[in-house]
PDB file of N, CA and C in Angstrom:
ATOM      1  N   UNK A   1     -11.073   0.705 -11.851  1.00  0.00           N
ATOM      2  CA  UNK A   1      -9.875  -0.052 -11.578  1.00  0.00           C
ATOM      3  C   UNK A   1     -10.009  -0.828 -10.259  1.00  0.00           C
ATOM      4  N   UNK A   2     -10.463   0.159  -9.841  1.00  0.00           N
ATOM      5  CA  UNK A   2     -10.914  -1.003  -7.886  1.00  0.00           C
ATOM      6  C   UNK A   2     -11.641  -1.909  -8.446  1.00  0.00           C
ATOM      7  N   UNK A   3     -12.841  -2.031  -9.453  1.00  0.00           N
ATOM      8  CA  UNK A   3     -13.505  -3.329  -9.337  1.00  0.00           C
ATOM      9  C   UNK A   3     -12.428  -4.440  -9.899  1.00  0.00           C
ATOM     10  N   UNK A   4     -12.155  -4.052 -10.791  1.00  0.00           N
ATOM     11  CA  UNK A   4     -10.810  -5.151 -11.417  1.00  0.00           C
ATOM     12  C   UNK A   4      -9.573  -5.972 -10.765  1.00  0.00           C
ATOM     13  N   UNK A   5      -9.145  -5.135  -9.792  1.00  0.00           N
ATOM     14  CA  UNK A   5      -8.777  -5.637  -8.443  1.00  0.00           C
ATOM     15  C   UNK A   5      -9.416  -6.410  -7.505  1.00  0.00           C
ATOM     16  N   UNK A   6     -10.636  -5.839  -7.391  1.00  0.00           N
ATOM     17  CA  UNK A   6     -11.607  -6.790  -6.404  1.00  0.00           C
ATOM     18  C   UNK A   6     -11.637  -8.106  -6.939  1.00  0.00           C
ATOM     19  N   UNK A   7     -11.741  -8.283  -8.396  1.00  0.00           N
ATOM     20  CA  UNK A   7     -11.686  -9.274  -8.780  1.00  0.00           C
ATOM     21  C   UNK A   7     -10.730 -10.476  -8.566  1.00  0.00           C
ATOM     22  N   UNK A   8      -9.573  -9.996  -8.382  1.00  0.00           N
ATOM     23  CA  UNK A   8      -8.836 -10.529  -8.406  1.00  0.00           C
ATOM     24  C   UNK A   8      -8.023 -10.754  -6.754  1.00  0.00           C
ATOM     25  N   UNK A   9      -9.432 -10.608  -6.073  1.00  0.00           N
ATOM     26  CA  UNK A   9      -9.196 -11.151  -4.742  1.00  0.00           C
ATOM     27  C   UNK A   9      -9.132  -9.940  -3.895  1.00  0.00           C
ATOM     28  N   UNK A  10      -8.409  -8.508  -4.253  1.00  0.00           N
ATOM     29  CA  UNK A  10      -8.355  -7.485  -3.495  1.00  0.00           C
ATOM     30  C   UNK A  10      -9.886  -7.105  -2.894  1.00  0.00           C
ATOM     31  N   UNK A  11      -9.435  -6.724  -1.468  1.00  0.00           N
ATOM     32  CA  UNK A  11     -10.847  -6.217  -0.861  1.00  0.00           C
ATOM     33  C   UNK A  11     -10.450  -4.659  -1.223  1.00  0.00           C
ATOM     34  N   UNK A  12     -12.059  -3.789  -0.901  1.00  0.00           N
ATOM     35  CA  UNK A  12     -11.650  -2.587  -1.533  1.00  0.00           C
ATOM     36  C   UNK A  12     -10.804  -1.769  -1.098  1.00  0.00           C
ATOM     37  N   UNK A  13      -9.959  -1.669   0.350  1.00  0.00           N
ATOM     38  CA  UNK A  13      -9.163  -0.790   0.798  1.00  0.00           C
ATOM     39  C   UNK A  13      -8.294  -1.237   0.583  1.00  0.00           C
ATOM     40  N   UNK A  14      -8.126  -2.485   0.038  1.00  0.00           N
ATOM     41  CA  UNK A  14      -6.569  -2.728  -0.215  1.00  0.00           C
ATOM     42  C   UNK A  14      -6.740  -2.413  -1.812  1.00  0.00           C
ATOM     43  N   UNK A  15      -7.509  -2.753  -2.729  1.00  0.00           N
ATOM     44  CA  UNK A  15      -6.907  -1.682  -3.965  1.00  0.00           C
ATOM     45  C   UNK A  15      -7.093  -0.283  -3.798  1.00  0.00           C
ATOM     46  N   UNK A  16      -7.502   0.028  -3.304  1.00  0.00           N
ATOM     47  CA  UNK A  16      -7.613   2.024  -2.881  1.00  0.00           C
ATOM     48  C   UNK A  16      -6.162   2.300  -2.474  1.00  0.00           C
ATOM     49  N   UNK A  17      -5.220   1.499  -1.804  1.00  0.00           N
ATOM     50  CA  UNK A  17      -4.275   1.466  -1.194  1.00  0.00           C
ATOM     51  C   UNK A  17      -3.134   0.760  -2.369  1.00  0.00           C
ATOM     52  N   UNK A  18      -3.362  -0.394  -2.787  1.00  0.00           N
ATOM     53  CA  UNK A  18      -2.416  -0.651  -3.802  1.00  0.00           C
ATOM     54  C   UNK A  18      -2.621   0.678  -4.790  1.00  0.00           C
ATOM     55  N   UNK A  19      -3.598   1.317  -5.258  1.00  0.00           N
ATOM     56  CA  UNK A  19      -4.021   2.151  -6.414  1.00  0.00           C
ATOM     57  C   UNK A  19      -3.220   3.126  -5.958  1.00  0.00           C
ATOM     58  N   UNK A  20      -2.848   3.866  -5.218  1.00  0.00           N
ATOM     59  CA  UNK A  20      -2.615   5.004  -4.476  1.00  0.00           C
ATOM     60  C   UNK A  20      -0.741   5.035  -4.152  1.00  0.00           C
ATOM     61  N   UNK A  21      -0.154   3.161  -4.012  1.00  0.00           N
ATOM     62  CA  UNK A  21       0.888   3.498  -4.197  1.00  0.00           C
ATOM     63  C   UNK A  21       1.729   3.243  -5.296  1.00  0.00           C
ATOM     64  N   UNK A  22       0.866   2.236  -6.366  1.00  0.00           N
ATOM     65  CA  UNK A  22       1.486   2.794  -7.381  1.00  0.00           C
ATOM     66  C   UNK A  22       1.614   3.838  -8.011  1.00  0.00           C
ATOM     67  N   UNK A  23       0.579   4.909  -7.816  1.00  0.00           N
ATOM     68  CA  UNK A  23       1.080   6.186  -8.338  1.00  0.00           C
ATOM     69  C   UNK A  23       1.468   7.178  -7.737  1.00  0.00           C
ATOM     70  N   UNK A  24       2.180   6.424  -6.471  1.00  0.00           N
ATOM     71  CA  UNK A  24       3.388   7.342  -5.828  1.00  0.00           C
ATOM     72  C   UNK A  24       4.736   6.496  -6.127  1.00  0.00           C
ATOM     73  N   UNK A  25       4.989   5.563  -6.274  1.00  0.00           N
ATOM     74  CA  UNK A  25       5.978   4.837  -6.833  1.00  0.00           C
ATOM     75  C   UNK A  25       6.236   4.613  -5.003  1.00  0.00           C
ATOM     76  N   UNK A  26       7.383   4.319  -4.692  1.00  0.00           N
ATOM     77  CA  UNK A  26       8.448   4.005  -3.500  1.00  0.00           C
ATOM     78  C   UNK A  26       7.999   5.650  -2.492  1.00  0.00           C
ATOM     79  N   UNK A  27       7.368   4.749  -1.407  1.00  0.00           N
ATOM     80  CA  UNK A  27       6.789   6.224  -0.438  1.00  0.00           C
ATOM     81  C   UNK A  27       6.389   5.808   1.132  1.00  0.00           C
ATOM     82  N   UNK A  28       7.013   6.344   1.714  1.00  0.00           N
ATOM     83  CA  UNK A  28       6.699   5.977   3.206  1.00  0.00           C
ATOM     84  C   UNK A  28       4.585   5.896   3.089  1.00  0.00           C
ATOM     85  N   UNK A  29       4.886   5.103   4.885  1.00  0.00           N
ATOM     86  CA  UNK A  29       3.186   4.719   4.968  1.00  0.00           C
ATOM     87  C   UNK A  29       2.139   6.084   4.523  1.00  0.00           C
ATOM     88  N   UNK A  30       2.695   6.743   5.364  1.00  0.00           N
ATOM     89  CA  UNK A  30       2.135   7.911   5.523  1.00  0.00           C
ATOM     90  C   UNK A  30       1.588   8.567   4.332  1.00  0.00           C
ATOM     91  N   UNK A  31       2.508   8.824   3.071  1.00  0.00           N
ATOM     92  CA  UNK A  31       2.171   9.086   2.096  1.00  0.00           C
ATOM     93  C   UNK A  31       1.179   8.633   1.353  1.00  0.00           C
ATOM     94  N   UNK A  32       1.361   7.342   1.173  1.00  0.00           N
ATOM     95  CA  UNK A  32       0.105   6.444   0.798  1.00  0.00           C
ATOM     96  C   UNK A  32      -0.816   6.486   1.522  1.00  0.00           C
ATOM     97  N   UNK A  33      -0.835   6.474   2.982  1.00  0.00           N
ATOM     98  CA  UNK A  33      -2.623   6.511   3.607  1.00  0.00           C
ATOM     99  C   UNK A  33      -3.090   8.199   3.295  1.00  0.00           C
ATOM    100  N   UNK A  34      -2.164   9.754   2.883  1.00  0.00           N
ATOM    101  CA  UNK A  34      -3.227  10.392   2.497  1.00  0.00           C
ATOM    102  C   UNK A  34      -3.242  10.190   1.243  1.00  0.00           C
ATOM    103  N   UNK A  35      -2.739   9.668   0.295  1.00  0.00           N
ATOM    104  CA  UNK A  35      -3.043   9.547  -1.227  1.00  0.00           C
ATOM    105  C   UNK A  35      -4.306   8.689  -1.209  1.00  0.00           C
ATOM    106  N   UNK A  36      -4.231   7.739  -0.219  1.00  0.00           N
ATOM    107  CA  UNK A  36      -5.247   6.563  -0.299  1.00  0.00           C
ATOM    108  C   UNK A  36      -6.630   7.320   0.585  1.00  0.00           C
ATOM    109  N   UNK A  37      -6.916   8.278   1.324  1.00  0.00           N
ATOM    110  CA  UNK A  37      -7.759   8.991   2.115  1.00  0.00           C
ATOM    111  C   UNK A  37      -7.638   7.802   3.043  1.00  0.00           C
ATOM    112  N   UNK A  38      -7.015   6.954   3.731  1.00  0.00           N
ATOM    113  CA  UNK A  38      -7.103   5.824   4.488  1.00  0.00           C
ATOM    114  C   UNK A  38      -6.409   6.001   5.864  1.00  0.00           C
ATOM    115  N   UNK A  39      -6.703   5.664   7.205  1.00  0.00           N
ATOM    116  CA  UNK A  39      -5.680   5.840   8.409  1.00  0.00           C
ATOM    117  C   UNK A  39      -4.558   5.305   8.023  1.00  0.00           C
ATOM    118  N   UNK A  40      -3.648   5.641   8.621  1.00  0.00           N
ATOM    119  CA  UNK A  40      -2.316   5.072   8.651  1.00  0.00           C
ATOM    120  C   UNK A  40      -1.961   3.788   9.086  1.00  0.00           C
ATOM    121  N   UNK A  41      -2.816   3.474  10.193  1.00  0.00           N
ATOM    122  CA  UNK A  41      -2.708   2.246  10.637  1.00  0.00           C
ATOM    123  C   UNK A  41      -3.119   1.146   9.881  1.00  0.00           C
ATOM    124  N   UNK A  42      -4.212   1.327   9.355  1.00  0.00           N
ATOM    125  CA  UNK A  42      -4.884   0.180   8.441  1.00  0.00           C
ATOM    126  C   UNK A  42      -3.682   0.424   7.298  1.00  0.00           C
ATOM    127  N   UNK A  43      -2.944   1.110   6.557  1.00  0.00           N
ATOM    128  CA  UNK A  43      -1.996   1.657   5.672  1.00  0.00           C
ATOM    129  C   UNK A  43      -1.269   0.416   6.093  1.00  0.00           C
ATOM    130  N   UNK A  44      -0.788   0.387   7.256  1.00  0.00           N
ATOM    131  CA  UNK A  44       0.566  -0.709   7.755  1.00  0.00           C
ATOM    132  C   UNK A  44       0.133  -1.622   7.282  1.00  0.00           C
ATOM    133  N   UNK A  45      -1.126  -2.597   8.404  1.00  0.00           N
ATOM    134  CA  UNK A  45      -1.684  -3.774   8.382  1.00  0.00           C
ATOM    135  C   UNK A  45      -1.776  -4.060   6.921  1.00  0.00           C
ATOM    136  N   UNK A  46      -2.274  -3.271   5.806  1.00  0.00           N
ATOM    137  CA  UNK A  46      -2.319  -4.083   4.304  1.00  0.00           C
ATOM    138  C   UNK A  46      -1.137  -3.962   3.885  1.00  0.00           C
ATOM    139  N   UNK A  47      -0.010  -3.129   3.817  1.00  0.00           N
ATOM    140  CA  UNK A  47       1.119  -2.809   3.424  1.00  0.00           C
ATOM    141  C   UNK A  47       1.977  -4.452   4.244  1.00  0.00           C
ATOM    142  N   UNK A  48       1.916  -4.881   5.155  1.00  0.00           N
ATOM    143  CA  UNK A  48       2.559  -5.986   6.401  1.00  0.00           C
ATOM    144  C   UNK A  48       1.558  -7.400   5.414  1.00  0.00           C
ATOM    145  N   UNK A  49       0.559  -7.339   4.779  1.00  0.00           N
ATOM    146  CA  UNK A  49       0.060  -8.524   4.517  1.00  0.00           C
ATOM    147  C   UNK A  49       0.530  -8.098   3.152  1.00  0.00           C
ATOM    148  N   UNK A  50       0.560  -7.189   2.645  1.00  0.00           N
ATOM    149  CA  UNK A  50       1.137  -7.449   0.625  1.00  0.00           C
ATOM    150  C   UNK A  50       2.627  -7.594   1.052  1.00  0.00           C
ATOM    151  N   UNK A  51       3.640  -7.271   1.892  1.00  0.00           N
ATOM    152  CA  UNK A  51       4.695  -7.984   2.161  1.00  0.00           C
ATOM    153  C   UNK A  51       5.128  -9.356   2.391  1.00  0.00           C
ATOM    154  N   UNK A  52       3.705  -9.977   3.356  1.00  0.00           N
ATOM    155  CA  UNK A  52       3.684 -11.544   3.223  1.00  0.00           C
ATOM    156  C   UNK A  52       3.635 -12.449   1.787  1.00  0.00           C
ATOM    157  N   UNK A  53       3.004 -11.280   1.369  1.00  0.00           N
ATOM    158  CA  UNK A  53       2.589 -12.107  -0.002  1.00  0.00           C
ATOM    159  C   UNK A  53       3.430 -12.271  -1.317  1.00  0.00           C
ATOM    160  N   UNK A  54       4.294 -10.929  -1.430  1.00  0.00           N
ATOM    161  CA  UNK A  54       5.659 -10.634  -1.864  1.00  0.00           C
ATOM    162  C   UNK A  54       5.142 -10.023  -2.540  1.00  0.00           C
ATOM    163  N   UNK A  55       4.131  -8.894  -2.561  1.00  0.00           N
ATOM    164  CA  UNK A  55       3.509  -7.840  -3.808  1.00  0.00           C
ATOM    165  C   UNK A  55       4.780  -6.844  -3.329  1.00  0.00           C
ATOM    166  N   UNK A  56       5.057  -6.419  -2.251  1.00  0.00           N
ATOM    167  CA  UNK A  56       5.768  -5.084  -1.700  1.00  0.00           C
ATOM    168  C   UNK A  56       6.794  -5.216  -1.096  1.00  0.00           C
ATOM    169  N   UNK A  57       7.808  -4.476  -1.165  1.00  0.00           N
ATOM    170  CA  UNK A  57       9.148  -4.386  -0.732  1.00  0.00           C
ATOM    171  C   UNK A  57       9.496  -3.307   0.088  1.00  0.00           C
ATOM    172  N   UNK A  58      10.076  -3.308   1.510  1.00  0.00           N
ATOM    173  CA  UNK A  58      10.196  -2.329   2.529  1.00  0.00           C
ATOM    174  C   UNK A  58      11.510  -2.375   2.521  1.00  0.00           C
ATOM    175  N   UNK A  59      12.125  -1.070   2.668  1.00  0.00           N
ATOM    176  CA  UNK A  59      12.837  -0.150   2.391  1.00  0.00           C
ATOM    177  C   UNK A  59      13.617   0.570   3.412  1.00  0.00           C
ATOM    178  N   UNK A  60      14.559   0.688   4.157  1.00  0.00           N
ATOM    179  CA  UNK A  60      14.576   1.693   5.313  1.00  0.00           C
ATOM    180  C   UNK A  60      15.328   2.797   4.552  1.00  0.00           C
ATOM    181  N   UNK A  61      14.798   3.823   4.769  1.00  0.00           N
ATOM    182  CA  UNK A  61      15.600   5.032   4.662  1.00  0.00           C
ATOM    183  C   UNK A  61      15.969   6.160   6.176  1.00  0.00           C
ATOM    184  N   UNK A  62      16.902   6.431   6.597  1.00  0.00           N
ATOM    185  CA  UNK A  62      16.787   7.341   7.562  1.00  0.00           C
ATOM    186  C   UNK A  62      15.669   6.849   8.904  1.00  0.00           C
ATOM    187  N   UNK A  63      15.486   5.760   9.228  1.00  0.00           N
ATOM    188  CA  UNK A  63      14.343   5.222   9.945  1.00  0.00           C
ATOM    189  C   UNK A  63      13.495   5.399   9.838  1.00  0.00           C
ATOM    190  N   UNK A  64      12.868   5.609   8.692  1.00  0.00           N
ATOM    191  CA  UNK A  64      11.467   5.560   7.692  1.00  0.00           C
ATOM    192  C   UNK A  64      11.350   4.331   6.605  1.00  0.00           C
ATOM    193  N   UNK A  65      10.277   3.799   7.244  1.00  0.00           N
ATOM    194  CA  UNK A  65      10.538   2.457   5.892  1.00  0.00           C
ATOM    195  C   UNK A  65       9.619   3.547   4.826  1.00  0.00           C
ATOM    196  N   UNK A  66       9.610   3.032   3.652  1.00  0.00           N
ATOM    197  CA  UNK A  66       9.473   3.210   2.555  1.00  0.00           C
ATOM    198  C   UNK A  66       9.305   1.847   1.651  1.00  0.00           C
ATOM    199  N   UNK A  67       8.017   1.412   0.946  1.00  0.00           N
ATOM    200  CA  UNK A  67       7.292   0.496   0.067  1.00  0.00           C
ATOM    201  C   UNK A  67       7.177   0.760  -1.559  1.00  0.00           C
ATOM    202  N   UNK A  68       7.837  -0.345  -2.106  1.00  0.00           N
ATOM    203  CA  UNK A  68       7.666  -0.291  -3.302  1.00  0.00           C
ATOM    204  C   UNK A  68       7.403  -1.242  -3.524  1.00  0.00           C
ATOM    205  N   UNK A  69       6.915  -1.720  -4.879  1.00  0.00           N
ATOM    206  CA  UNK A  69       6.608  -2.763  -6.030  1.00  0.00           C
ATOM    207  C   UNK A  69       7.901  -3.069  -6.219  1.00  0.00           C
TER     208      UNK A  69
END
């Protein structure tokens, strides 16, 4: 599935990272960078550029954002 993504422009930590939150559905960063085995920080930075792009939607809950599709 990562190569199929790659294809389609994703570099590989960002589908490891898209892959990881669609099958958490709507989930703070955190969640997704250990689903994704990825730092948290790099978690933001692709999560802040699929927001530019309008793949992802941020969320505040309780002063926790939270990302969905």
């Amino acid at each position: 599935m990562i190569e199929i993504l790659q294809q389609y422009g994703f570099t590989e930590k960002e589908a490891k990272i898209y892959l990881a939150w669609l099958e958490l559905g709507s989930a703070p960063a955190s969640s997704i960078a250990r689903q994704a085995n990825e730092i948290r920080s790099t978690v933001y930075s692709i999560l802040k550029e699929f927001k530019k792009q309008g793949i992802v939607q941020e969320i505040k809950r309780k002063e926790v954002s939270y990302f969905s599709v």
